[in-house]
N, C-alpha and C. Protein backbone atom coordinates (compact mmCIF):
# COMPACT_ATOMS: atom_id res chain seq x y z
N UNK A 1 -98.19 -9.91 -62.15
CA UNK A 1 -97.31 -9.87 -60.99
C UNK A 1 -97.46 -11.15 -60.15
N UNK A 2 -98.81 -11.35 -59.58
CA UNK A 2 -98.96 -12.69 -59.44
C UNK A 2 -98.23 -14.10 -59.95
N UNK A 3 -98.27 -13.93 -61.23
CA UNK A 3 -98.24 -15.07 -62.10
C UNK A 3 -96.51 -15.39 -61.91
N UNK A 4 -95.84 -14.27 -61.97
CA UNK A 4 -94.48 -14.17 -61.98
C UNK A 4 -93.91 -14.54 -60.41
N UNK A 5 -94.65 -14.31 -59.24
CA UNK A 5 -94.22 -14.58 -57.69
C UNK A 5 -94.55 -16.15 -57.74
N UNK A 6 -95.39 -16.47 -58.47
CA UNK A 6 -96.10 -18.08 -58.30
C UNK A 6 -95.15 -19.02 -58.95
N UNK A 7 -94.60 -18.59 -60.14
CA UNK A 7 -93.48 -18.91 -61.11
C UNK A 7 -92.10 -19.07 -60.23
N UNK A 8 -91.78 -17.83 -59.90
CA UNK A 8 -90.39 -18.52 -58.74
C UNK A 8 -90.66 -18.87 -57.40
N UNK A 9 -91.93 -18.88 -56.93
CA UNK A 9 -91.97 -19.82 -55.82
C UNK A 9 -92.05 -21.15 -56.12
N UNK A 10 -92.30 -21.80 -57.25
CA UNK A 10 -92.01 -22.77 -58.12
C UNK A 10 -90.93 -23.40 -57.88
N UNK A 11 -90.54 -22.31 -59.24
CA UNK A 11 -88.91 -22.78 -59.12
C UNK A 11 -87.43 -23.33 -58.01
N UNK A 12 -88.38 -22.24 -56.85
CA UNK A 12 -88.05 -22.12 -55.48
C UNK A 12 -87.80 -23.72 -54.98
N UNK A 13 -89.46 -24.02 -55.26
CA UNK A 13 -89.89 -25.65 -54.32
C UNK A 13 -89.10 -26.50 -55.19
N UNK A 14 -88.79 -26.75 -56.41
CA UNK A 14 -88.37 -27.53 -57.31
C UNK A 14 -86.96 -27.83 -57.16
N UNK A 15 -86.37 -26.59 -56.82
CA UNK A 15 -84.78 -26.49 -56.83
C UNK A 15 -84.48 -27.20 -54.97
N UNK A 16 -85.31 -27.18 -54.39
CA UNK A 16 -85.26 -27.62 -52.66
C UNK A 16 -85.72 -29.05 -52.94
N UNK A 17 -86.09 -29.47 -53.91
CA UNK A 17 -86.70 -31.23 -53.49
C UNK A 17 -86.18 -32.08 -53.53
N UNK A 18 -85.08 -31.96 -54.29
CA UNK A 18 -83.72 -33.08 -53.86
C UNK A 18 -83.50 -33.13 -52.60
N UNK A 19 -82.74 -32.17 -52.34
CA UNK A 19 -82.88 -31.49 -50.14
C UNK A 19 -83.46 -32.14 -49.37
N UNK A 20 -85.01 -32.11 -49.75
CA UNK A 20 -85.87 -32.33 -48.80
C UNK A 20 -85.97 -33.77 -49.08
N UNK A 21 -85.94 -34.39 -50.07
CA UNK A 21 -86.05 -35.67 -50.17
C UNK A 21 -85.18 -36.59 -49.26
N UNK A 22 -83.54 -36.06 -49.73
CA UNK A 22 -82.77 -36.79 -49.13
C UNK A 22 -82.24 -36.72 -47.48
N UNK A 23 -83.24 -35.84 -47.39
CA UNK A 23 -83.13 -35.13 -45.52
C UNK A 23 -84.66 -35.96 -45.39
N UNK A 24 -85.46 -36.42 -45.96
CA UNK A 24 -86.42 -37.35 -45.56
C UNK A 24 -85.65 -38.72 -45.18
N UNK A 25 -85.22 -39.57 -46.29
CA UNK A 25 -84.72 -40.72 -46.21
C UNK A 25 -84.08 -40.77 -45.15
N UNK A 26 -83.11 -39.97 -44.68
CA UNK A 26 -82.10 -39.71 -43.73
C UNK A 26 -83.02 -39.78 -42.43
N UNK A 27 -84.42 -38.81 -42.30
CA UNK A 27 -85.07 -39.03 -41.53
C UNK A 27 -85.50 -40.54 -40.95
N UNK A 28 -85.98 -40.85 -42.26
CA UNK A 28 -86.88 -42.32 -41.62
C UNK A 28 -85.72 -43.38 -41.02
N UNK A 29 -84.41 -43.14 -41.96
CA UNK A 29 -83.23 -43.93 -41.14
C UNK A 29 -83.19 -44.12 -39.90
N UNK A 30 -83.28 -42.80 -39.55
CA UNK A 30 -82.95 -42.46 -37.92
C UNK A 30 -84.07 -43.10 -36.86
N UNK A 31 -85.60 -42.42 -37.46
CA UNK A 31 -87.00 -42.85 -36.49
C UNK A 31 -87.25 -43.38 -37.66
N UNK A 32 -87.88 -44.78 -37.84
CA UNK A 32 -88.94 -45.27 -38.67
C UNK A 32 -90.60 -44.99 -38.11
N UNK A 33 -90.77 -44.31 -38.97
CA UNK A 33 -92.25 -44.09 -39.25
C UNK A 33 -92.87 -45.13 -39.13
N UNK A 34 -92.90 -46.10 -40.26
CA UNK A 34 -92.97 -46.85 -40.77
C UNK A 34 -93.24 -48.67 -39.31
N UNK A 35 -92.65 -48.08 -38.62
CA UNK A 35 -92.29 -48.91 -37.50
C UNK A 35 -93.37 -48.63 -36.28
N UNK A 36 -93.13 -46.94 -35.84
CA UNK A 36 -94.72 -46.74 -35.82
C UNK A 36 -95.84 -47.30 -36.12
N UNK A 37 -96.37 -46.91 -37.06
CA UNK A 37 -97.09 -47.28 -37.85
C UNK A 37 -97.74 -48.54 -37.55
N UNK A 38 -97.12 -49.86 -37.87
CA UNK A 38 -97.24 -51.26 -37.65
C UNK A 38 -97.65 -51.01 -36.08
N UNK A 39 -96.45 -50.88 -35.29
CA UNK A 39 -96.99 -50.81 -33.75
C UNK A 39 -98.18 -50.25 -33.74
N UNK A 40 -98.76 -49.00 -34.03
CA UNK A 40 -99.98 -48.97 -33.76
C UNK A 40 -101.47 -49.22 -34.41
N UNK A 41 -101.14 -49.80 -35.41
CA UNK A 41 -102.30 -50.82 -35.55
C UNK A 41 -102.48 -51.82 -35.38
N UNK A 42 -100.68 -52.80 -34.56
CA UNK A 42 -100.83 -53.69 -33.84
C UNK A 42 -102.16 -53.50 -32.45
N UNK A 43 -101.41 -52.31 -31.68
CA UNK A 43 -102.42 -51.97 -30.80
C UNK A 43 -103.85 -51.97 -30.96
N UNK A 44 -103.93 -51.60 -32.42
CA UNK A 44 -105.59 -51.50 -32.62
C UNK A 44 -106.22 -52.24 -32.93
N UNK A 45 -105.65 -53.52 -33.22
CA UNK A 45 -105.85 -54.84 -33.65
C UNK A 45 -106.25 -54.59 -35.54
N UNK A 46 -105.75 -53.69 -36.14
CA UNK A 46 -105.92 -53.37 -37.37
C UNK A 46 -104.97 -53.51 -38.69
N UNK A 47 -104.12 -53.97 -38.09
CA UNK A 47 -103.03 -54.79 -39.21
C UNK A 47 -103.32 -55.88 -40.00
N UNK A 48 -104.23 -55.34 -40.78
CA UNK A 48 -104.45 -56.18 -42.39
C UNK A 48 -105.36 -55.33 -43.05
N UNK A 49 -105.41 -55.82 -44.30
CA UNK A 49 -105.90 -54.42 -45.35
C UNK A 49 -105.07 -53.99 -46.38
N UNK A 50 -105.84 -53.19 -46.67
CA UNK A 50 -105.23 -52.30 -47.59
C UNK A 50 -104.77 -51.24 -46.76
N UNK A 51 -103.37 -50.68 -47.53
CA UNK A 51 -103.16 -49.60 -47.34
C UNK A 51 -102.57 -48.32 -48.23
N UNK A 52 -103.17 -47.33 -48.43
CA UNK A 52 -102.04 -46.42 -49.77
C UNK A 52 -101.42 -45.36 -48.55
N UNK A 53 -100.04 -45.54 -49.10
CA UNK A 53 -99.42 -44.46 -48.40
C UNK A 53 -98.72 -43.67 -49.60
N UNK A 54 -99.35 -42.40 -49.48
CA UNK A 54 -98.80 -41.13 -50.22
C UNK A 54 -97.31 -40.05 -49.82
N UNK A 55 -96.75 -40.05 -50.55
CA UNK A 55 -95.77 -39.25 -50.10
C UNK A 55 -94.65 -40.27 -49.86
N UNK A 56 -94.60 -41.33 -50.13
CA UNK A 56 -93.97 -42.63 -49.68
C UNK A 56 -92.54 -42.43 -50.39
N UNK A 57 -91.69 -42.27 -48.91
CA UNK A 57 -90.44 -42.23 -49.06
C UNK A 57 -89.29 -43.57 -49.12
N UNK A 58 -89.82 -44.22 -48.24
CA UNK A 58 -89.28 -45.69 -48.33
C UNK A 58 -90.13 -46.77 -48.82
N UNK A 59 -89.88 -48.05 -48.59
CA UNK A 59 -90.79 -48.81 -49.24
C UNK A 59 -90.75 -50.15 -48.22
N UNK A 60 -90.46 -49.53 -46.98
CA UNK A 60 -90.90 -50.41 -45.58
C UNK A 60 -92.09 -50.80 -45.23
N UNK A 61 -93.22 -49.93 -45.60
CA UNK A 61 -94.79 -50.80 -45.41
C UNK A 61 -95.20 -51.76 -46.51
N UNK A 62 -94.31 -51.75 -47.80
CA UNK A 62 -94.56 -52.40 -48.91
C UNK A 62 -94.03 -53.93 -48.42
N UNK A 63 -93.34 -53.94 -47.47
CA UNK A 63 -92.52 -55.78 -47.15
C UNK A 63 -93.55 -55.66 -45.79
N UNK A 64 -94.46 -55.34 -45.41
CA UNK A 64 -95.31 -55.68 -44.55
C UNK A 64 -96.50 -56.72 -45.13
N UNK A 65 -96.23 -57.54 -44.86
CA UNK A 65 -97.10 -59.31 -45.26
C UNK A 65 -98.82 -59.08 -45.38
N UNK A 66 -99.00 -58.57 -43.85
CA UNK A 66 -100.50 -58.16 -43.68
C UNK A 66 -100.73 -56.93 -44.23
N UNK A 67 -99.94 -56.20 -44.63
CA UNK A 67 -100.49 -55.08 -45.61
C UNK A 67 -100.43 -55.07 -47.29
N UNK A 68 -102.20 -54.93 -47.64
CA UNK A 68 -101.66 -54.77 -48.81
C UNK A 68 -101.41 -52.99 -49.31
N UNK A 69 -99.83 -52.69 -49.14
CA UNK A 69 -100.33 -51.16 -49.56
C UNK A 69 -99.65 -51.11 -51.27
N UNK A 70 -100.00 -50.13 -51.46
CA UNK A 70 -99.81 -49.32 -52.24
C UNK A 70 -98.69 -47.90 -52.34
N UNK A 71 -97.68 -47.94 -52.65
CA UNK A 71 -97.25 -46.76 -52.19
C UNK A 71 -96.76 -45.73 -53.36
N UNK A 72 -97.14 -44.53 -53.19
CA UNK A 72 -97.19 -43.52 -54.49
C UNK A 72 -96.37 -42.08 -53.62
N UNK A 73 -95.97 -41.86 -54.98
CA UNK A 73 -95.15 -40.17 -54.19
C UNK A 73 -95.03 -39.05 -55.90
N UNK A 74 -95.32 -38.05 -56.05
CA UNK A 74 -94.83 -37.18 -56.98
C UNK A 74 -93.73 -37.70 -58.12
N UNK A 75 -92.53 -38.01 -57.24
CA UNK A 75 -91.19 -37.96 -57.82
C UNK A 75 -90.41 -38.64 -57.24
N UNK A 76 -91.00 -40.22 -57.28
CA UNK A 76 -90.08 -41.37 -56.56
C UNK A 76 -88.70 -41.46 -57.24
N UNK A 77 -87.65 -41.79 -56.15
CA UNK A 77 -86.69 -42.12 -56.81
C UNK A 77 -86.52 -44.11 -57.26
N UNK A 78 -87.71 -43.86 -55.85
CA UNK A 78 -87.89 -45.83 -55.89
C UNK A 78 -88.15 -46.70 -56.81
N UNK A 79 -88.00 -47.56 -57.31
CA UNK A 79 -88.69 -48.09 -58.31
C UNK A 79 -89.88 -48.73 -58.10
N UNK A 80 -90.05 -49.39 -56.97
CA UNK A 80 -91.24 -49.78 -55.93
C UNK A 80 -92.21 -48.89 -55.61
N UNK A 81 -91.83 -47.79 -55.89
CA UNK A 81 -92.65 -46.65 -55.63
C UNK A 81 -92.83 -45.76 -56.76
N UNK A 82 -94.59 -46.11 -56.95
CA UNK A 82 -95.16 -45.23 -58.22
C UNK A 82 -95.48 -43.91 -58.09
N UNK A 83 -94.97 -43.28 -59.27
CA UNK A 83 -95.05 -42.26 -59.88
C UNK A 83 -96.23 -42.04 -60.14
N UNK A 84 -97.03 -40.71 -59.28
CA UNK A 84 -98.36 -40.31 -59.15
C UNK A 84 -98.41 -39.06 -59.26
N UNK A 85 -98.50 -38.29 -59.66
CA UNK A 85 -99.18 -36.69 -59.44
C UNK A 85 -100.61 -36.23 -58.32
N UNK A 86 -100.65 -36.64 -57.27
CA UNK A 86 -101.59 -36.26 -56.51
C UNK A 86 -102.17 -35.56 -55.88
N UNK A 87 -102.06 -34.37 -56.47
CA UNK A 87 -102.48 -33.06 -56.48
C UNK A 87 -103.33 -32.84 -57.85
């Protein structure tokens, strides 16, 4: 019984991740994160390094000069953005 509720809650999340993806992008359009971000490690005087950002929907910290990141997500559509399983 278990096995079968776990199975279409699955299916559930799988069939919503297009959705949620493209209601992300749409997000960061609007507020950049990403913009954040920079500002406040400007503040912290911490802008250089490495950085991995997971879940990485855009690839706006990747054209950041003083950062070296890394950016990984499940099921990029990006090409800039690697394909990781991180779970």
């Amino acid at each position: 019984k278990d096995r079968e509720k776990k199975k279409r809650l699955r299916h559930q999340l799988e069939a919503a991740r297009p959705a949620y993806q493209e209601a992300s992008v749409v997000s960061t359009q609007l507020y950049s994160t990403s913009r954040w971000i920079i500002r406040t490690l400007r503040l912290m005087n911490a802008l250089s390094g490495r950085c991995l950002e997971v879940g990485a929907i855009n690839t706006q910290l990747l054209d950041v000069s003083e950062l070296e990141t890394r950016a990984i997500d499940k099921r990029s559509v990006n090409p800039r953005i690697e394909n990781l399983d991180f779970f």
